[in-house]
Protein backbone atom coordinates (compact mmCIF):
# COMPACT_ATOMS: atom_id res chain seq x y z
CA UNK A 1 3.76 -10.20 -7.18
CA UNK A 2 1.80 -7.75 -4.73
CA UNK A 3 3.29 -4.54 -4.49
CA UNK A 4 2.57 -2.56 -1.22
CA UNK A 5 3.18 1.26 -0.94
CA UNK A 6 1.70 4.59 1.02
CA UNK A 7 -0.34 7.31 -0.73
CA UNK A 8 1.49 10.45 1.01
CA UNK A 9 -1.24 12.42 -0.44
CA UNK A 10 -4.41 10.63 1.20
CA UNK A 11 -2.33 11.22 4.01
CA UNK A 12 -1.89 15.14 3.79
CA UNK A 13 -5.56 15.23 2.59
CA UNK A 14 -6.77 12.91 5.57
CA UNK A 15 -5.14 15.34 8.29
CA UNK A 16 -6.36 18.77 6.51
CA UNK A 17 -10.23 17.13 6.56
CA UNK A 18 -10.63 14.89 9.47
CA UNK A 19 -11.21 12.50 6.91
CA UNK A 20 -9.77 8.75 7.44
CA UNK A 21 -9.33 7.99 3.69
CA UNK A 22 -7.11 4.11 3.67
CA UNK A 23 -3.39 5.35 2.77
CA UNK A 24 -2.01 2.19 2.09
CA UNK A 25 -2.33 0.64 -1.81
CA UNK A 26 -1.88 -3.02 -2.42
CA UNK A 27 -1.33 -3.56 -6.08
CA UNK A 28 -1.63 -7.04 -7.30
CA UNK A 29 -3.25 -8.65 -10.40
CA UNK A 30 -3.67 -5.14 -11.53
CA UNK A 31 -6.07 -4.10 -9.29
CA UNK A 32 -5.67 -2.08 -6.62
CA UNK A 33 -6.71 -2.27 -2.76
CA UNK A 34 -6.80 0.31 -0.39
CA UNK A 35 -6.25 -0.19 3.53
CA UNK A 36 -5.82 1.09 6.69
CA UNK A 37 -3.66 -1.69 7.93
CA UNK A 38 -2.03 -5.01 6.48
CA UNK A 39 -0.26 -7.56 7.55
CA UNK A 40 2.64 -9.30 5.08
CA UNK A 41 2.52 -13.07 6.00
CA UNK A 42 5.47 -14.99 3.93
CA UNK A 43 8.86 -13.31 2.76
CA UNK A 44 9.30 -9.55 1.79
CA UNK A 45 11.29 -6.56 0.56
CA UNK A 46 11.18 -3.03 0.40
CA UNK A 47 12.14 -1.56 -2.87
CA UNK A 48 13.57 2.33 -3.08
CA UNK A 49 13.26 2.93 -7.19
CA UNK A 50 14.12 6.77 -7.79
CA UNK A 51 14.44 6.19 -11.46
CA UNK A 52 11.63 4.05 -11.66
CA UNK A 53 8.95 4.95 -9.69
CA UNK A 54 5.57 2.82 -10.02
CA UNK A 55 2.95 3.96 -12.41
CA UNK A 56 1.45 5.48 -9.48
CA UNK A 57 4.81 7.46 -8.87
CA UNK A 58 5.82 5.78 -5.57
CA UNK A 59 9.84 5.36 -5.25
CA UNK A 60 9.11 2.98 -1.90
CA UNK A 61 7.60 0.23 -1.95
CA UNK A 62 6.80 -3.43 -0.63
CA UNK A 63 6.99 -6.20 -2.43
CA UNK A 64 6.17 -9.98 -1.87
CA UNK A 65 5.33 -13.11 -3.73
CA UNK A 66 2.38 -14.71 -3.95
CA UNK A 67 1.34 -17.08 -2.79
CA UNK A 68 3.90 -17.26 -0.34
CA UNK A 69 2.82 -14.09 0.50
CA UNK A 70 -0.89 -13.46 1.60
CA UNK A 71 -1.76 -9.96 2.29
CA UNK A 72 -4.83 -9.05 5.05
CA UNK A 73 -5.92 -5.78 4.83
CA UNK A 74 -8.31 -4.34 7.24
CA UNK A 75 -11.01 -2.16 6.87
CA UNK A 76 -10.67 1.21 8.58
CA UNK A 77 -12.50 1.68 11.86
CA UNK A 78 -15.22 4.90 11.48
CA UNK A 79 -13.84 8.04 13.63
């Protein structure tokens, strides 16, 4: 199962820098991708755990199955 969820704090960081740090985490396998952008092919749910957050402390999330689900992410484009 790939689990899908925004780093609010890349964000913040990101617009106090200028930077364009990849917000978005895709956990699956137990590794972890960062993107700019991805597209959920397949079936999906979004998952709103405030007594369970992730390990990484998200309470939102996406989730699909795999490999019904492939996940693209994309590379961020340089500013």
């Amino acid at each position: 199962m790939a689990k899908i969820y925004i780093n609010r704090h890349i964000i913040a960081a990101n617009q106090k820098s200028g930077d364009r740090t990849p917000p978005i985490s895709i956990m699956r396998n137990g590794r972890r991708i960062s993107a700019s952008e991805v597209e959920i092919e397949g079936q999906a749910r979004v998952v709103y755990a405030p007594d369970t957050p992730l390990k990484s402390g998200a309470r939102v999330w996406i989730e699909c199955e795999e490999p019904y689900c492939r996940i693209v992410s994309k590379k961020p484009t340089p500013a």
